[in-house]
PDB file of N, CA and C in Angstrom:
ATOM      1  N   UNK A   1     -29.381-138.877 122.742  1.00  0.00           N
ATOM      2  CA  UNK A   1     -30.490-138.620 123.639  1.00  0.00           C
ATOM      3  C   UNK A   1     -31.721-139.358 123.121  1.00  0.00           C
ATOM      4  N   UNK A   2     -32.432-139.893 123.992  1.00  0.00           N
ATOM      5  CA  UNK A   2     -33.411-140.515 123.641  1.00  0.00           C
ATOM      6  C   UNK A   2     -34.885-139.600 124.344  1.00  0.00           C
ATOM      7  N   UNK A   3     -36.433-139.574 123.475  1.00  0.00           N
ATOM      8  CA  UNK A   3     -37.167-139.048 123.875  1.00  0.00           C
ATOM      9  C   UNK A   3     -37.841-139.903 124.960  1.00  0.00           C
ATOM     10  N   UNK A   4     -38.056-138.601 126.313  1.00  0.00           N
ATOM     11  CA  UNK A   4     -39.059-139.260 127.213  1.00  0.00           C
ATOM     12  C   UNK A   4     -40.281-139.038 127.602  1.00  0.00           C
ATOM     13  N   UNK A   5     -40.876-138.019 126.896  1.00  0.00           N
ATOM     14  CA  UNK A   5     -42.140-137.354 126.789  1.00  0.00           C
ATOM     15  C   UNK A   5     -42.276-136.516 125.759  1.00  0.00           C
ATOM     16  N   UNK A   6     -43.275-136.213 125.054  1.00  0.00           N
ATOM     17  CA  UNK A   6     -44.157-135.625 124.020  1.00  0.00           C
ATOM     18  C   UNK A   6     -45.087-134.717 125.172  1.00  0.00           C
ATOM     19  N   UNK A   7     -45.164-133.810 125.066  1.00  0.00           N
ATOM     20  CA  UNK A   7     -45.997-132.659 126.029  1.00  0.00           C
ATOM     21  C   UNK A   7     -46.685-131.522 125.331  1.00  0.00           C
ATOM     22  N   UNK A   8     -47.519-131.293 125.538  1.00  0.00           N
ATOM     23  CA  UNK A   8     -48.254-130.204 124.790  1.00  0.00           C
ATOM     24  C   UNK A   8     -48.743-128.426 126.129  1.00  0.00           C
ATOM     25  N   UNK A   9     -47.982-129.384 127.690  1.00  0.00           N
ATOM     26  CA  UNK A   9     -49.044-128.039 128.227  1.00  0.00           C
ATOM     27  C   UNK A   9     -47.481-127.756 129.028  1.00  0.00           C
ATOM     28  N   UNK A  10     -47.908-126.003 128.968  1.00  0.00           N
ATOM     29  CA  UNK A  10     -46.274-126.083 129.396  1.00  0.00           C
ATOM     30  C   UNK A  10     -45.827-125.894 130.855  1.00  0.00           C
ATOM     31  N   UNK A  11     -46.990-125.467 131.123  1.00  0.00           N
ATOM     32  CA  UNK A  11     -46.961-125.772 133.154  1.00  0.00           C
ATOM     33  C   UNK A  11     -46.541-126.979 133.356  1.00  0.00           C
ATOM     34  N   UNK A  12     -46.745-128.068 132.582  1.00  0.00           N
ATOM     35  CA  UNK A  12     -46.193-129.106 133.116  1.00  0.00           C
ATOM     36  C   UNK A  12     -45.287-129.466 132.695  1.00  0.00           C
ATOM     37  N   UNK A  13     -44.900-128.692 131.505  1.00  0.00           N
ATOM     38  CA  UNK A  13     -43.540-128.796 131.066  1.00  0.00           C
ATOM     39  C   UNK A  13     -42.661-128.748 131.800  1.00  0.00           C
ATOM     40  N   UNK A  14     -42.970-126.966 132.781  1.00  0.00           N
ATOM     41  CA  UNK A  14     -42.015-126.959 133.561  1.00  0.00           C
ATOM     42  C   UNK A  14     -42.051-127.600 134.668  1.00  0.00           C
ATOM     43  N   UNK A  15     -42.740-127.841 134.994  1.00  0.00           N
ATOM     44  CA  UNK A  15     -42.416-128.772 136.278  1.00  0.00           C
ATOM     45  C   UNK A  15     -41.602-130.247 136.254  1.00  0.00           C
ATOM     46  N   UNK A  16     -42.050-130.566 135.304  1.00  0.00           N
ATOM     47  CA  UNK A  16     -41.388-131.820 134.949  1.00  0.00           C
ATOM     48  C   UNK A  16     -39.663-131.472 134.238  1.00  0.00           C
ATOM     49  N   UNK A  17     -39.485-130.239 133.689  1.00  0.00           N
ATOM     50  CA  UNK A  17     -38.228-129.746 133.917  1.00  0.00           C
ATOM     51  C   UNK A  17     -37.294-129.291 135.030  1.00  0.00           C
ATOM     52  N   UNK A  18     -38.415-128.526 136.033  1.00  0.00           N
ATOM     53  CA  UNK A  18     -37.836-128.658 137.491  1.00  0.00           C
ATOM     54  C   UNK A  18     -37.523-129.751 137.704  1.00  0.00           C
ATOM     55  N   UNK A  19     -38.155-130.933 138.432  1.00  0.00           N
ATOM     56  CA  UNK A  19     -37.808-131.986 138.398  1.00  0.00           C
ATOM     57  C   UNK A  19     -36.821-132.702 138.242  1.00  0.00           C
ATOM     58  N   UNK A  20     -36.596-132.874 136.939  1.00  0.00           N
ATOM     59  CA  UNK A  20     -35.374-133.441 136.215  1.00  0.00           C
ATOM     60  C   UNK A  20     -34.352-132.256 136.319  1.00  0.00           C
ATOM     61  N   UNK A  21     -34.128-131.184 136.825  1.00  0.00           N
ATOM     62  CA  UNK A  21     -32.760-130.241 136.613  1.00  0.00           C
ATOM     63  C   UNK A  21     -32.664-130.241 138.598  1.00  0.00           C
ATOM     64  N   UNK A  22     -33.639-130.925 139.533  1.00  0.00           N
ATOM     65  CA  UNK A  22     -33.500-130.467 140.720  1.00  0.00           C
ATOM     66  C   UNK A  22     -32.753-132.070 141.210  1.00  0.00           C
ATOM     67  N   UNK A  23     -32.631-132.673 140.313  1.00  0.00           N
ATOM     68  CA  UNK A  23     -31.965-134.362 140.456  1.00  0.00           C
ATOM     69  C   UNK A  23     -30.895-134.534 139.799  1.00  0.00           C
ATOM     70  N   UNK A  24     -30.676-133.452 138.819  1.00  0.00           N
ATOM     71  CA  UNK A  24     -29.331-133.355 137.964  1.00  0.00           C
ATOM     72  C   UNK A  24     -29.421-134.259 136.933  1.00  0.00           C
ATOM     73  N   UNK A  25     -30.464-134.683 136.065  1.00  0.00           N
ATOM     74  CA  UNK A  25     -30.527-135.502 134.999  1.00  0.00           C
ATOM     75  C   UNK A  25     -30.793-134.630 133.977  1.00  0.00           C
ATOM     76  N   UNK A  26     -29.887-135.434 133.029  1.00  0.00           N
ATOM     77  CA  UNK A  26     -29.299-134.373 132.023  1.00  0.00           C
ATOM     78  C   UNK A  26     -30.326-134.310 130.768  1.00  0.00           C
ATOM     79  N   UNK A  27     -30.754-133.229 130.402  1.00  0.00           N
ATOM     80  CA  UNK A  27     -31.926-133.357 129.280  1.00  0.00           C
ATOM     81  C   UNK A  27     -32.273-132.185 128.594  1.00  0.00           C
ATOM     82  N   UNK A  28     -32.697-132.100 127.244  1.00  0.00           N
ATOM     83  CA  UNK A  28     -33.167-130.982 126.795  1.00  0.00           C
ATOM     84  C   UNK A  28     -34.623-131.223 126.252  1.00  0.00           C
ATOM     85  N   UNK A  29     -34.971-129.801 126.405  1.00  0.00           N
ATOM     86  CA  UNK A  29     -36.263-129.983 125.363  1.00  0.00           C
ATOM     87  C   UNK A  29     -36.434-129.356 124.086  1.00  0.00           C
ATOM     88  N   UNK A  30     -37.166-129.975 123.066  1.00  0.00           N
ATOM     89  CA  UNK A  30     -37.174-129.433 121.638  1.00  0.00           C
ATOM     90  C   UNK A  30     -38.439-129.057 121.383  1.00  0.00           C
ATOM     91  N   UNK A  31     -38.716-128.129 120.672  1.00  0.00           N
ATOM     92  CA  UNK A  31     -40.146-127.262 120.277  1.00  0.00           C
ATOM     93  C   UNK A  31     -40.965-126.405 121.036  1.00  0.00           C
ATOM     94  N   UNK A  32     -40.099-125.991 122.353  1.00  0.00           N
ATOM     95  CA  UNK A  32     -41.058-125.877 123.606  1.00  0.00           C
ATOM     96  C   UNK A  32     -41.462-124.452 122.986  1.00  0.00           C
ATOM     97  N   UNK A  33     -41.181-123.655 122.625  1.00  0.00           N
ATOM     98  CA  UNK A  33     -41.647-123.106 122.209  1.00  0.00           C
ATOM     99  C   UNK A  33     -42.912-122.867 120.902  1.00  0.00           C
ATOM    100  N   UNK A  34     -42.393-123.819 120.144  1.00  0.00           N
ATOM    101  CA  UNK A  34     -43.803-123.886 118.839  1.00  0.00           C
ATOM    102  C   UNK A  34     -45.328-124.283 119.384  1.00  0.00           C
ATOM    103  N   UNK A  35     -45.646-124.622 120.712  1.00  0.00           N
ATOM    104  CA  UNK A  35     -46.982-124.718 121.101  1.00  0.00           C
ATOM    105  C   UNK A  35     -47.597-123.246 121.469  1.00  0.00           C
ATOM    106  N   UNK A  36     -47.559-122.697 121.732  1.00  0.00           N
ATOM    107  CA  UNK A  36     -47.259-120.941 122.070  1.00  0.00           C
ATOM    108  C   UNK A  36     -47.657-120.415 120.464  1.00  0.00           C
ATOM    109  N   UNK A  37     -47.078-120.259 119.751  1.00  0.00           N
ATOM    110  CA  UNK A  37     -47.269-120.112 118.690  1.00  0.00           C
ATOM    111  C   UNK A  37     -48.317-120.903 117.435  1.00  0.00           C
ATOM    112  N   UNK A  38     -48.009-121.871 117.480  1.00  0.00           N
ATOM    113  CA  UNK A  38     -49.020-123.287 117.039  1.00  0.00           C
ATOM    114  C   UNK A  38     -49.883-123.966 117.545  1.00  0.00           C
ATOM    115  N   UNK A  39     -50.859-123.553 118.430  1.00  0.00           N
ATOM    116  CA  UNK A  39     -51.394-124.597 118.883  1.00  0.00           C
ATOM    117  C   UNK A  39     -52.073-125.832 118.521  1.00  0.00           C
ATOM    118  N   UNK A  40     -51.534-126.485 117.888  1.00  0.00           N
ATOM    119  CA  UNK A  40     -51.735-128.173 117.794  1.00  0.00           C
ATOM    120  C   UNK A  40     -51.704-128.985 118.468  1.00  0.00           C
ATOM    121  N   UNK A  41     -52.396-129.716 119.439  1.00  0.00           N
ATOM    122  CA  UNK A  41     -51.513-130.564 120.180  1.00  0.00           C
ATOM    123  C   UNK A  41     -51.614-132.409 119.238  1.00  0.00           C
ATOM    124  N   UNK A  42     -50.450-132.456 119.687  1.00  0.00           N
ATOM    125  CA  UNK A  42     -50.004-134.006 118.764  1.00  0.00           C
ATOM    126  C   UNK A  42     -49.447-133.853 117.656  1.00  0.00           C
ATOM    127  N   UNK A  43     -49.156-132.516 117.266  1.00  0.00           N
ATOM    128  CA  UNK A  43     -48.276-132.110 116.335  1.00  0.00           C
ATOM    129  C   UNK A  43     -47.185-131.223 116.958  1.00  0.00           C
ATOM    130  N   UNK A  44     -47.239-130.210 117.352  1.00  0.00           N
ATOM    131  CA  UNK A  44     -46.353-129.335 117.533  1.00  0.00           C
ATOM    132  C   UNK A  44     -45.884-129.328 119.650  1.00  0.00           C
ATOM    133  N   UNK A  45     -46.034-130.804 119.553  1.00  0.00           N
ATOM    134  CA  UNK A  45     -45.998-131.189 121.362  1.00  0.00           C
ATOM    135  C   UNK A  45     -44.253-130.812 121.681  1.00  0.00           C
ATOM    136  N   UNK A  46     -44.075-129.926 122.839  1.00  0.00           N
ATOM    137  CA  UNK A  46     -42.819-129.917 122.995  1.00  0.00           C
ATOM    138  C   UNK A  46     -41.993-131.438 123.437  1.00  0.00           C
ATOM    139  N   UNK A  47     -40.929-131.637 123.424  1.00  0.00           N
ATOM    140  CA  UNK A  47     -40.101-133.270 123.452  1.00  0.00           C
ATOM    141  C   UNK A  47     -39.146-133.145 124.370  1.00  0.00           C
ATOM    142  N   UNK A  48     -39.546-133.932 125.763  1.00  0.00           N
ATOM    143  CA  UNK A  48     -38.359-133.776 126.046  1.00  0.00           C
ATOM    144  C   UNK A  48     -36.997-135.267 126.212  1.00  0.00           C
ATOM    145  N   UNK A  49     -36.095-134.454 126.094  1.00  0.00           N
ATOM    146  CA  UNK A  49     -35.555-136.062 125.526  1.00  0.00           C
ATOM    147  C   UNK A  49     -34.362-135.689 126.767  1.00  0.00           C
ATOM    148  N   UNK A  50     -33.977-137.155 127.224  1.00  0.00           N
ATOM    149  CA  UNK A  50     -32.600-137.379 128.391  1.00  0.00           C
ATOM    150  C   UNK A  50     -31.594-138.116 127.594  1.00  0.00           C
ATOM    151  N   UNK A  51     -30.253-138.166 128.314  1.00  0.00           N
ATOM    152  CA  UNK A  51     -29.137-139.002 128.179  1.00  0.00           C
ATOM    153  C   UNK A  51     -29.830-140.858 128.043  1.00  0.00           C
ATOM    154  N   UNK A  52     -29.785-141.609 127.431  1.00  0.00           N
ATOM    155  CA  UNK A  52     -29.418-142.568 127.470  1.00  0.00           C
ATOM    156  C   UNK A  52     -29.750-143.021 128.804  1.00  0.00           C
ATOM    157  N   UNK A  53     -28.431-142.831 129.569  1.00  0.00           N
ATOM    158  CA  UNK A  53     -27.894-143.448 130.906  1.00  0.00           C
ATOM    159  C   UNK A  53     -28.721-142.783 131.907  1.00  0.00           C
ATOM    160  N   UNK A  54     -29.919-141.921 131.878  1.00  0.00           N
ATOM    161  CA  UNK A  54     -30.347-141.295 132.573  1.00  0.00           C
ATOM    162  C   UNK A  54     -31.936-141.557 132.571  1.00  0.00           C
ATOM    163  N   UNK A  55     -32.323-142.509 131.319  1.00  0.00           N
ATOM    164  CA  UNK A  55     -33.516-142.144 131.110  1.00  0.00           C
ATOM    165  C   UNK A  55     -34.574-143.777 132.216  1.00  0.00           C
ATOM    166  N   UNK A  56     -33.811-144.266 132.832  1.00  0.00           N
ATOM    167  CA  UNK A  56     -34.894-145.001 133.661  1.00  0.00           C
ATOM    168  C   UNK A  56     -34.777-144.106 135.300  1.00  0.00           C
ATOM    169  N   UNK A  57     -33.872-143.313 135.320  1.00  0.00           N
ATOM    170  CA  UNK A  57     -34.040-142.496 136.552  1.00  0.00           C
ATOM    171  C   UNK A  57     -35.341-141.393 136.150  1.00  0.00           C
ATOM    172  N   UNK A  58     -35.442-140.990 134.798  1.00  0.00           N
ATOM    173  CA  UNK A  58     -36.020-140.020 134.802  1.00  0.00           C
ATOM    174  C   UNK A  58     -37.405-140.048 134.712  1.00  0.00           C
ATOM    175  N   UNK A  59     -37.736-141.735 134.322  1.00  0.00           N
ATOM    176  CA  UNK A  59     -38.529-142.210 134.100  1.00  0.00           C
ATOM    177  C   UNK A  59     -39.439-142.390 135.396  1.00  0.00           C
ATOM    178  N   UNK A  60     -38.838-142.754 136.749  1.00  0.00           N
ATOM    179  CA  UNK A  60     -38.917-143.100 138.023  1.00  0.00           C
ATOM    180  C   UNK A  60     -39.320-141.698 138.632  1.00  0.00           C
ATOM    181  N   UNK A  61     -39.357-140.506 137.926  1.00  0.00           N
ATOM    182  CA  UNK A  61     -39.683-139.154 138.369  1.00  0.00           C
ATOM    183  C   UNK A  61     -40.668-139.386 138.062  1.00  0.00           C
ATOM    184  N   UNK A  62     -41.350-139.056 136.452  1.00  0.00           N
ATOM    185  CA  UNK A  62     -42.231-139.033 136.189  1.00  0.00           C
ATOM    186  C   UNK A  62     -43.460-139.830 136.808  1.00  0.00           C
ATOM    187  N   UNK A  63     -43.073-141.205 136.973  1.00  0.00           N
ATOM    188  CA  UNK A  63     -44.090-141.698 137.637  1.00  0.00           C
ATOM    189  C   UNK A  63     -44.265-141.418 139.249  1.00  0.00           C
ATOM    190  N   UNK A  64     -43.080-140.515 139.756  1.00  0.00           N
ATOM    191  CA  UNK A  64     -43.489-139.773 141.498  1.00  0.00           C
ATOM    192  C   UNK A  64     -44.403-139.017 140.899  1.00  0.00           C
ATOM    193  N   UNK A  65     -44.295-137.996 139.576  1.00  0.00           N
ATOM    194  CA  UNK A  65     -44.868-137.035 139.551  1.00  0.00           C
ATOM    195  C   UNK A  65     -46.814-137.625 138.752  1.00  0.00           C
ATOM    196  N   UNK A  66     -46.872-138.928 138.956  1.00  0.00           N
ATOM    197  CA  UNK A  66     -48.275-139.213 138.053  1.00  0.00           C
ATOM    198  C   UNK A  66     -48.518-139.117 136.930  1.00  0.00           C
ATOM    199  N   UNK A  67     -47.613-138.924 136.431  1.00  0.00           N
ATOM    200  CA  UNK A  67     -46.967-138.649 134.869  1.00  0.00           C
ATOM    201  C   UNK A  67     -46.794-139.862 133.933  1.00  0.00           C
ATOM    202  N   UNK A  68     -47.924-140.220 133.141  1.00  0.00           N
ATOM    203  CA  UNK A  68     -47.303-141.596 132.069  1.00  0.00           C
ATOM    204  C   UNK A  68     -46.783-140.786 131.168  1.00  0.00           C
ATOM    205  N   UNK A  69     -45.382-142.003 130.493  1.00  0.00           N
ATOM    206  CA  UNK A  69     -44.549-141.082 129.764  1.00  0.00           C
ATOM    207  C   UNK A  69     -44.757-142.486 128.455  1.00  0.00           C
TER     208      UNK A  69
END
């Protein structure tokens, strides 16, 4: 899996997880939780990372959604 965003706010976390789970591109996120707890941002930013083979589709979301990744 390769990372396709570094995120720190998590409303947009989720949306941008809607997103990507309402298109079926396959992805997880790591730390989403330690901002909640830590607030750092640029340290403790949740990650979300896609397949490889998935990540210029997912990429093509983000920018519907105004999203630089």
């Amino acid at each position: 899996m390769v990372e396709l965003l570094k995120i720190s706010d998590q409303v947009l976390l989720q949306v941008i997880s809607d997103a990507l789970t309402s298109r079926s591109i396959r992805f997880r996120v790591e730390n989403a939780g330690m901002q909640a707890l830590m607030p750092l941002p640029g340290i403790m930013d949740a990650r979300i990372l896609v397949e490889e083979d998935d990540l210029s589709a997912a990429a093509l979301i983000l920018q519907d959604l105004e999203i630089e990744g």
